[in-house]
N, C-alpha and C. Protein backbone atom coordinates (compact mmCIF):
# COMPACT_ATOMS: atom_id res chain seq x y z
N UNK A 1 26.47 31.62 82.96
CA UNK A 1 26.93 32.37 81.82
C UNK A 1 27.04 33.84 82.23
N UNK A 2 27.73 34.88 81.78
CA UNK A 2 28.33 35.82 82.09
C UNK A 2 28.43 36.74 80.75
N UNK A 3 27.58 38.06 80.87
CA UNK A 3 27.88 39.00 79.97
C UNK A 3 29.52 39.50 79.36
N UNK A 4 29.38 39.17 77.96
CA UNK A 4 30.32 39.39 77.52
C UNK A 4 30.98 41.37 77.84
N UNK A 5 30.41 41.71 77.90
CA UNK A 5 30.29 43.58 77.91
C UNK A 5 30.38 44.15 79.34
N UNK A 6 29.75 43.74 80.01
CA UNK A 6 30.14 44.14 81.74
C UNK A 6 30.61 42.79 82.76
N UNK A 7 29.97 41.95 82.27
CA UNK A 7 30.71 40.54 83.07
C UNK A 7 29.25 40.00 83.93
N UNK A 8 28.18 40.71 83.74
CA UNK A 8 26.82 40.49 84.70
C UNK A 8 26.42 38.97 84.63
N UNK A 9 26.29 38.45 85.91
CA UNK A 9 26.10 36.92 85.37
C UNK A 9 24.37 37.23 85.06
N UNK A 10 24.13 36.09 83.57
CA UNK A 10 23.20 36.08 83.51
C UNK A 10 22.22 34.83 82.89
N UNK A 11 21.19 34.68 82.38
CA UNK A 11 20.83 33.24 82.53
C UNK A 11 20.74 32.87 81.16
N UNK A 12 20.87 31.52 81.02
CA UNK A 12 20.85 30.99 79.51
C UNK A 12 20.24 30.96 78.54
N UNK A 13 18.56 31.16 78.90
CA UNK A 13 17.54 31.93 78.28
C UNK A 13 17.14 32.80 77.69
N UNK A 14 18.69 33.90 78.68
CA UNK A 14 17.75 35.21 78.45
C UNK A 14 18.68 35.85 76.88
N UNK A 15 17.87 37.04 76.35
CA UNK A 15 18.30 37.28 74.86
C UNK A 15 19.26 38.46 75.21
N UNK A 16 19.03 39.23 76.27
CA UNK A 16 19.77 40.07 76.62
C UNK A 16 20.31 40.54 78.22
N UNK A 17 21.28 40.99 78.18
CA UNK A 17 21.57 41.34 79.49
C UNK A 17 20.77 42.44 79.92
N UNK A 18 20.45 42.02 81.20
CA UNK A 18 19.78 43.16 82.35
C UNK A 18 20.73 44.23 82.68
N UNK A 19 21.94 44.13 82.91
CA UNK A 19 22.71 45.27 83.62
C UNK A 19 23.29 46.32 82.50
N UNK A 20 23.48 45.57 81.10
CA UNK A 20 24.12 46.55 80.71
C UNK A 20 23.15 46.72 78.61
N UNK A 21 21.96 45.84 78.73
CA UNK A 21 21.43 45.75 77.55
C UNK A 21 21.78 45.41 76.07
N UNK A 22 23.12 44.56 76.70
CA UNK A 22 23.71 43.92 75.23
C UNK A 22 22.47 42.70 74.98
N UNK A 23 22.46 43.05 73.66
CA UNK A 23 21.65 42.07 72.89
C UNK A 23 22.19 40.94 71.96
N UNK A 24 21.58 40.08 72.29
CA UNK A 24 22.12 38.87 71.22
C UNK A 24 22.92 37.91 72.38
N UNK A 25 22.29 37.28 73.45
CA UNK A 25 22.80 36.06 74.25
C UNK A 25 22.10 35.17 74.54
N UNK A 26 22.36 33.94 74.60
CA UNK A 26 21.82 33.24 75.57
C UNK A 26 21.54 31.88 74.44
N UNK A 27 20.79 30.48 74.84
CA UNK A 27 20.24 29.66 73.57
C UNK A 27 19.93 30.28 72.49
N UNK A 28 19.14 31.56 72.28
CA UNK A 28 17.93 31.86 71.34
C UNK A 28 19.02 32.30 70.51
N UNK A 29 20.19 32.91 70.37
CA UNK A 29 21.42 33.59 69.50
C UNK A 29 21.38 32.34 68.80
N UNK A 30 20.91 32.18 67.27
CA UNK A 30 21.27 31.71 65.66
C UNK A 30 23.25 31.60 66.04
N UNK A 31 23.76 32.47 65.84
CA UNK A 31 25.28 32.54 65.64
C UNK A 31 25.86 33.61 66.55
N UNK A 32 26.94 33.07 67.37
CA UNK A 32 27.61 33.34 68.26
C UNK A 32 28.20 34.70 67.74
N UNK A 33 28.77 34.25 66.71
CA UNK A 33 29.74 35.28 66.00
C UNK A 33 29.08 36.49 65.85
N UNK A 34 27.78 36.23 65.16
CA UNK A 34 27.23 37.79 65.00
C UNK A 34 27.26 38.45 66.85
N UNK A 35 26.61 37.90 67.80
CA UNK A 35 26.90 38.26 69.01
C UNK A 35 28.38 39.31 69.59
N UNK A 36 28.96 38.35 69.01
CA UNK A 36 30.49 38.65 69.62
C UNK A 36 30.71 39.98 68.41
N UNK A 37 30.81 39.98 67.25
CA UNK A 37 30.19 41.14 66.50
C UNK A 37 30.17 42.54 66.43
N UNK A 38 28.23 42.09 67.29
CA UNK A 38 27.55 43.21 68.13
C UNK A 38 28.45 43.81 69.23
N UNK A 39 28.73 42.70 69.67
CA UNK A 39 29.24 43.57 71.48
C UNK A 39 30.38 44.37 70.45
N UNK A 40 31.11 43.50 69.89
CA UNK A 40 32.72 44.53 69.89
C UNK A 40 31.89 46.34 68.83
N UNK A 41 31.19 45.65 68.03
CA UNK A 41 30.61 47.64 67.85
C UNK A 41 30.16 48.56 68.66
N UNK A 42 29.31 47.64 69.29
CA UNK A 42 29.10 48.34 70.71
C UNK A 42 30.00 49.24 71.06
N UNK A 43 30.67 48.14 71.40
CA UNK A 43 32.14 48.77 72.50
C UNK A 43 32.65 50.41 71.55
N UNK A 44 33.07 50.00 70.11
CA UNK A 44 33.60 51.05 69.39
C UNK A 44 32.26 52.20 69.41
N UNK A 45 31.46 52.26 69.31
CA UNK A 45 30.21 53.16 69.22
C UNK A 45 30.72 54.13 70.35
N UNK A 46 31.03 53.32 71.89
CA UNK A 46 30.92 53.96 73.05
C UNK A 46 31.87 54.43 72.94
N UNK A 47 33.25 53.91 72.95
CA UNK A 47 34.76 54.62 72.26
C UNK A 47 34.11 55.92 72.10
N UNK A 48 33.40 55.86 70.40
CA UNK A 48 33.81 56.95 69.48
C UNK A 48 33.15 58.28 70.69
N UNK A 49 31.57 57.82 71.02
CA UNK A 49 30.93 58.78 71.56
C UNK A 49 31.70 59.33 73.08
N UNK A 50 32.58 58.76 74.01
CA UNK A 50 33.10 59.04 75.05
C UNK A 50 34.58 59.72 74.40
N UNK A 51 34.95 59.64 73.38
CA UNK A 51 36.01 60.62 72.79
C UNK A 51 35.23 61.80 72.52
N UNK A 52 34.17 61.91 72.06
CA UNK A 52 33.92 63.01 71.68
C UNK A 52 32.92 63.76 72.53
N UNK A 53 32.65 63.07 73.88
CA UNK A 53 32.34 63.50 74.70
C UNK A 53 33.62 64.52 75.41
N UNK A 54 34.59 64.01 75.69
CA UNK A 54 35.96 64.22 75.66
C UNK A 54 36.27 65.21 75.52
N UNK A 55 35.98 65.71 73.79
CA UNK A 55 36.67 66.86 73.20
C UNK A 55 35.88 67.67 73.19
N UNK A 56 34.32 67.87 73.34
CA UNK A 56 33.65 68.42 74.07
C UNK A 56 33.88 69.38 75.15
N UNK A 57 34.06 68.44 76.38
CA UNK A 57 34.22 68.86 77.69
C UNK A 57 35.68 69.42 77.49
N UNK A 58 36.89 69.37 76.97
CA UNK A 58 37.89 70.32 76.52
C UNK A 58 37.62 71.48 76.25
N UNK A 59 36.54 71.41 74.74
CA UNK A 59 36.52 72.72 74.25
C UNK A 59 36.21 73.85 75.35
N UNK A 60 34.97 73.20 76.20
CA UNK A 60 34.23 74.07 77.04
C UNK A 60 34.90 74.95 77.70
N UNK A 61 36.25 74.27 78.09
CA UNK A 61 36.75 74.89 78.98
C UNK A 61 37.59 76.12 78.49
N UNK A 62 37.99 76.09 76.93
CA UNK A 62 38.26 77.23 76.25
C UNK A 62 37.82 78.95 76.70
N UNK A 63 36.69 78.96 76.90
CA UNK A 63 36.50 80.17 77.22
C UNK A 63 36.97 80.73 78.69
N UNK A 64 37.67 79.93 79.39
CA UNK A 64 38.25 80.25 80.89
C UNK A 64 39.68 81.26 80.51
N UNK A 65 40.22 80.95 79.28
CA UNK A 65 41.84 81.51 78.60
C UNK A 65 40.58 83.33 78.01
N UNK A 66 40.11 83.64 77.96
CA UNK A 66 39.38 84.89 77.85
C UNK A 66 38.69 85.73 79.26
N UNK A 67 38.31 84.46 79.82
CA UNK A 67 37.13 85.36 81.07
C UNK A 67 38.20 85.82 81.96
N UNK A 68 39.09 84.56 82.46
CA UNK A 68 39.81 84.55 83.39
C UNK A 68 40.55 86.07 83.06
N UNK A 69 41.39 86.75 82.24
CA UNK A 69 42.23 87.66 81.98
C UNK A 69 41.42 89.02 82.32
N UNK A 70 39.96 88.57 81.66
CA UNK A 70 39.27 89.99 81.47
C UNK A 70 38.69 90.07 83.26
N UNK A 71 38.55 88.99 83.74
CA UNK A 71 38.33 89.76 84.96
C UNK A 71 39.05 90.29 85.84
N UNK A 72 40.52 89.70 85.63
CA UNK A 72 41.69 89.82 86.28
C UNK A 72 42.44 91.41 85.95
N UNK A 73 41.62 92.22 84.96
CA UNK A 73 42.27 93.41 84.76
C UNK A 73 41.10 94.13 85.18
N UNK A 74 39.69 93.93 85.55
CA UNK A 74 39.07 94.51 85.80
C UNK A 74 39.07 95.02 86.94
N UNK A 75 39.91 93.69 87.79
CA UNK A 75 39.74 94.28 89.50
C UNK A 75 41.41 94.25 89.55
N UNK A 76 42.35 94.71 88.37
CA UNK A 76 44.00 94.85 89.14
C UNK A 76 43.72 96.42 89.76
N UNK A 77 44.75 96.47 90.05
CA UNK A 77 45.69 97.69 90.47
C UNK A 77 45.73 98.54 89.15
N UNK A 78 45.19 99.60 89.38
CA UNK A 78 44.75 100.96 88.20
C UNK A 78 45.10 101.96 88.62
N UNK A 79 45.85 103.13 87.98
CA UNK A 79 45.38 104.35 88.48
C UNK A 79 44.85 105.51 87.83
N UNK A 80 44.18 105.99 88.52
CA UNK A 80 43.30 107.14 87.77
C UNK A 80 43.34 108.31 87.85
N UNK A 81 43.53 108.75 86.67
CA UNK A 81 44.16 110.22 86.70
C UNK A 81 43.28 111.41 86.74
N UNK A 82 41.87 110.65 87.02
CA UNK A 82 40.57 112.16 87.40
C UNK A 82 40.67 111.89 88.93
N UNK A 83 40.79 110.86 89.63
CA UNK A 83 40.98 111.12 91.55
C UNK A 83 42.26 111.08 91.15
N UNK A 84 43.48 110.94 90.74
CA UNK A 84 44.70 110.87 91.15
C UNK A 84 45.41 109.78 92.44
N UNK A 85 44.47 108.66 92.27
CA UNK A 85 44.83 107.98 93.44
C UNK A 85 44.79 106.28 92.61
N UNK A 86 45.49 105.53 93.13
CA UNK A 86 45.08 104.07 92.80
C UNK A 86 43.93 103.44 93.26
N UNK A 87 43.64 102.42 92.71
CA UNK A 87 42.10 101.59 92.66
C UNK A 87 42.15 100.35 92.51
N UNK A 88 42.10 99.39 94.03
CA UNK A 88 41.82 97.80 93.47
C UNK A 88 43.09 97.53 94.22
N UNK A 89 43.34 96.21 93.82
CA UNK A 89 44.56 95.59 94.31
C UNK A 89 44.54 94.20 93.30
N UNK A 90 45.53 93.50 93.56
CA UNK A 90 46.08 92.77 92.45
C UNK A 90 46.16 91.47 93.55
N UNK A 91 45.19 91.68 94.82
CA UNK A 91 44.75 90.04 95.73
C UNK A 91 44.00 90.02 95.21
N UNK A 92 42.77 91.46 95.23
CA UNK A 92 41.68 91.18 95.05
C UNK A 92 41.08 90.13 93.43
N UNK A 93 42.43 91.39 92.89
CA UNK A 93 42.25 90.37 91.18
C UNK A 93 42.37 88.82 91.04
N UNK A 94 43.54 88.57 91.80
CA UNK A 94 43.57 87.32 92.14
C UNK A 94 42.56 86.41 92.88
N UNK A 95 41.98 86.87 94.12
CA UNK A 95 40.71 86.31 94.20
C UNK A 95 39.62 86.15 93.35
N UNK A 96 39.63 87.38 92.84
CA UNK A 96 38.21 87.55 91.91
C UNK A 96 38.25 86.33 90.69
N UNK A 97 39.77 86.59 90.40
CA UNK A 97 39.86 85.51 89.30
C UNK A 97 40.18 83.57 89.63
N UNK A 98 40.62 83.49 90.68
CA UNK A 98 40.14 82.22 91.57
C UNK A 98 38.76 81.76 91.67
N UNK A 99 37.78 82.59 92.07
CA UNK A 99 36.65 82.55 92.25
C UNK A 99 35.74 82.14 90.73
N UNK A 100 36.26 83.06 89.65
CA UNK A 100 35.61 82.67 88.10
C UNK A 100 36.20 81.51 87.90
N UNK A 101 37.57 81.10 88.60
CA UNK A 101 37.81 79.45 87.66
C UNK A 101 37.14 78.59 88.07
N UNK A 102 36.57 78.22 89.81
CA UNK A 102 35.86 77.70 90.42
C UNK A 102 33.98 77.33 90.37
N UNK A 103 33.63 78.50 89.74
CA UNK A 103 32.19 78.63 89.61
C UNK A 103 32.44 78.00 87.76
N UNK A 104 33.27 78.58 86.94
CA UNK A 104 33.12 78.04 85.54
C UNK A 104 33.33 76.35 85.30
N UNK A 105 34.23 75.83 86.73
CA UNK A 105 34.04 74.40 86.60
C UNK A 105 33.06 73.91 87.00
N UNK A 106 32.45 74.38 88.39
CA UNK A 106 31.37 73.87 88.42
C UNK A 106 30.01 73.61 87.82
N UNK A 107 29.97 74.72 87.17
CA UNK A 107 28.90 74.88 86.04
C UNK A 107 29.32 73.69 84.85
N UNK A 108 30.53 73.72 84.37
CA UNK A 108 30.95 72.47 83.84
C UNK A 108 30.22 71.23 84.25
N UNK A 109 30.91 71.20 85.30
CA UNK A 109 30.59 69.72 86.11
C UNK A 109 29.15 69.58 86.35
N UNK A 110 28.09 70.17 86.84
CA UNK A 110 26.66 70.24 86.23
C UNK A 110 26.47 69.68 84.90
N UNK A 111 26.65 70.43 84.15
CA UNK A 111 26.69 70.32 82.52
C UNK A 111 27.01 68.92 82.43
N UNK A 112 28.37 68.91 82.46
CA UNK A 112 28.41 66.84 82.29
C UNK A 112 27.57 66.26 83.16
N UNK A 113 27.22 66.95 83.74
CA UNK A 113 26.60 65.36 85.09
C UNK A 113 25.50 65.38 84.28
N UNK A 114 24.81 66.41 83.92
CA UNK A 114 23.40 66.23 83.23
C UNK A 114 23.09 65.73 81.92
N UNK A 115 24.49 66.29 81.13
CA UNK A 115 24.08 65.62 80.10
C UNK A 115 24.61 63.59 80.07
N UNK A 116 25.60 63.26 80.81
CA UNK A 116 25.53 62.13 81.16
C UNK A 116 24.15 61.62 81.63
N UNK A 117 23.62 62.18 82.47
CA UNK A 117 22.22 61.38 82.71
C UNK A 117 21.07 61.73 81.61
N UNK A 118 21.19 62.28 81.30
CA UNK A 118 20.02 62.87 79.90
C UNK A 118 20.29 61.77 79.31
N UNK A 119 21.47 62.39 78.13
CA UNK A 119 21.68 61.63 77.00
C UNK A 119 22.03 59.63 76.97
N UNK A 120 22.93 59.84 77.88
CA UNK A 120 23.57 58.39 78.20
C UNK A 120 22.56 57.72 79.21
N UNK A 121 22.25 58.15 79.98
CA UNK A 121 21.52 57.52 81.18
C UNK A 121 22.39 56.94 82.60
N UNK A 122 23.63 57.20 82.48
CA UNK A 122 24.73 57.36 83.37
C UNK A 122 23.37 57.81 84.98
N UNK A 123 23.53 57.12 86.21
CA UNK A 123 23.07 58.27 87.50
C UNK A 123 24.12 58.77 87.90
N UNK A 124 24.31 60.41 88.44
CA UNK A 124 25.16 60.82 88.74
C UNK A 124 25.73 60.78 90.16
N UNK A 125 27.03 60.68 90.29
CA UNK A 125 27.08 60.55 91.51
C UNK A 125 28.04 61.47 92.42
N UNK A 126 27.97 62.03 93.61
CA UNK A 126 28.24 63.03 94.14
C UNK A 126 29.81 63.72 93.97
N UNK A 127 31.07 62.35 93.78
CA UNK A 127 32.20 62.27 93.63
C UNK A 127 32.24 63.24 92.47
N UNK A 128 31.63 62.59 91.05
CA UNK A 128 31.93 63.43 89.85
C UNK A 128 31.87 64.91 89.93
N UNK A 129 31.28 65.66 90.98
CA UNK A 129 30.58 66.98 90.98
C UNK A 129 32.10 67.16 91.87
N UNK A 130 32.39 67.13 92.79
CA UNK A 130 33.38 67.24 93.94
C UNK A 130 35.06 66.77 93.21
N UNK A 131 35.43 66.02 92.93
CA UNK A 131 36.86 65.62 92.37
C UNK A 131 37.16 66.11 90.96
N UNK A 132 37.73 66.80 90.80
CA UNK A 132 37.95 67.27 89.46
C UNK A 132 39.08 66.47 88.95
């Protein structure tokens, strides 16, 4: 017999699956139907919460359309009219502001990895941190 929810083979006895903790299998299940039921809310529960995990990890990234600009004028090309000379360059801005999109995802990508293992119990694995 074979978990309806991940596919884990598992034994006829048992009330629940080991791999993925759906409940309600095996002889001891009264009615199939409530089983079959369970899993499909399941399933929608995880839906709803991985959408709104989703829109979450979107919003976050909202504040990159603010930082990104403000640092990018901090280090352009200026000039100043108490030395009378220009200041900065507009690589450097560009680096500088390369550099904030890079560190603000990663901090992201922390953030999900942890709260995936916190909340969900997800283990994280090295790919998620590295492949965007």
């Amino acid at each position: 017999m074979f978990c309806t929810n991940c596919g884990n083979k598992i034994d006829i006895n048992e009330k629940f699956c080991t791999n993925c903790g759906l409940e309600g299998l095996g002889i001891n299940n009264k009615n199939p139907q409530t089983a079959r039921e369970t899993a499909i809310s399941v399933k929608k529960d995880e839906k709803l919460y991985h959408r709104l995990g989703v829109v979450i990890y979107v919003i976050a990234h909202l504040p990159l359309l603010v930082i990104v600009p403000v640092v990018w004028s901090e280090n352009a090309r200026y000039y100043s009219s108490y030395t009378k000379t220009y200041s900065g360059s507009d690589f450097e801005a560009f680096l500088y502001s390369v550099l904030t999109i890079i560190i603000c995802l990663l901090v992201l990508r922390l953030i999900k990895m942890a709260t995936k293992y916190i909340v969900i119990g997800i283990k994280p694995k090295m790919r998620d941190l590295i492949f965007f």
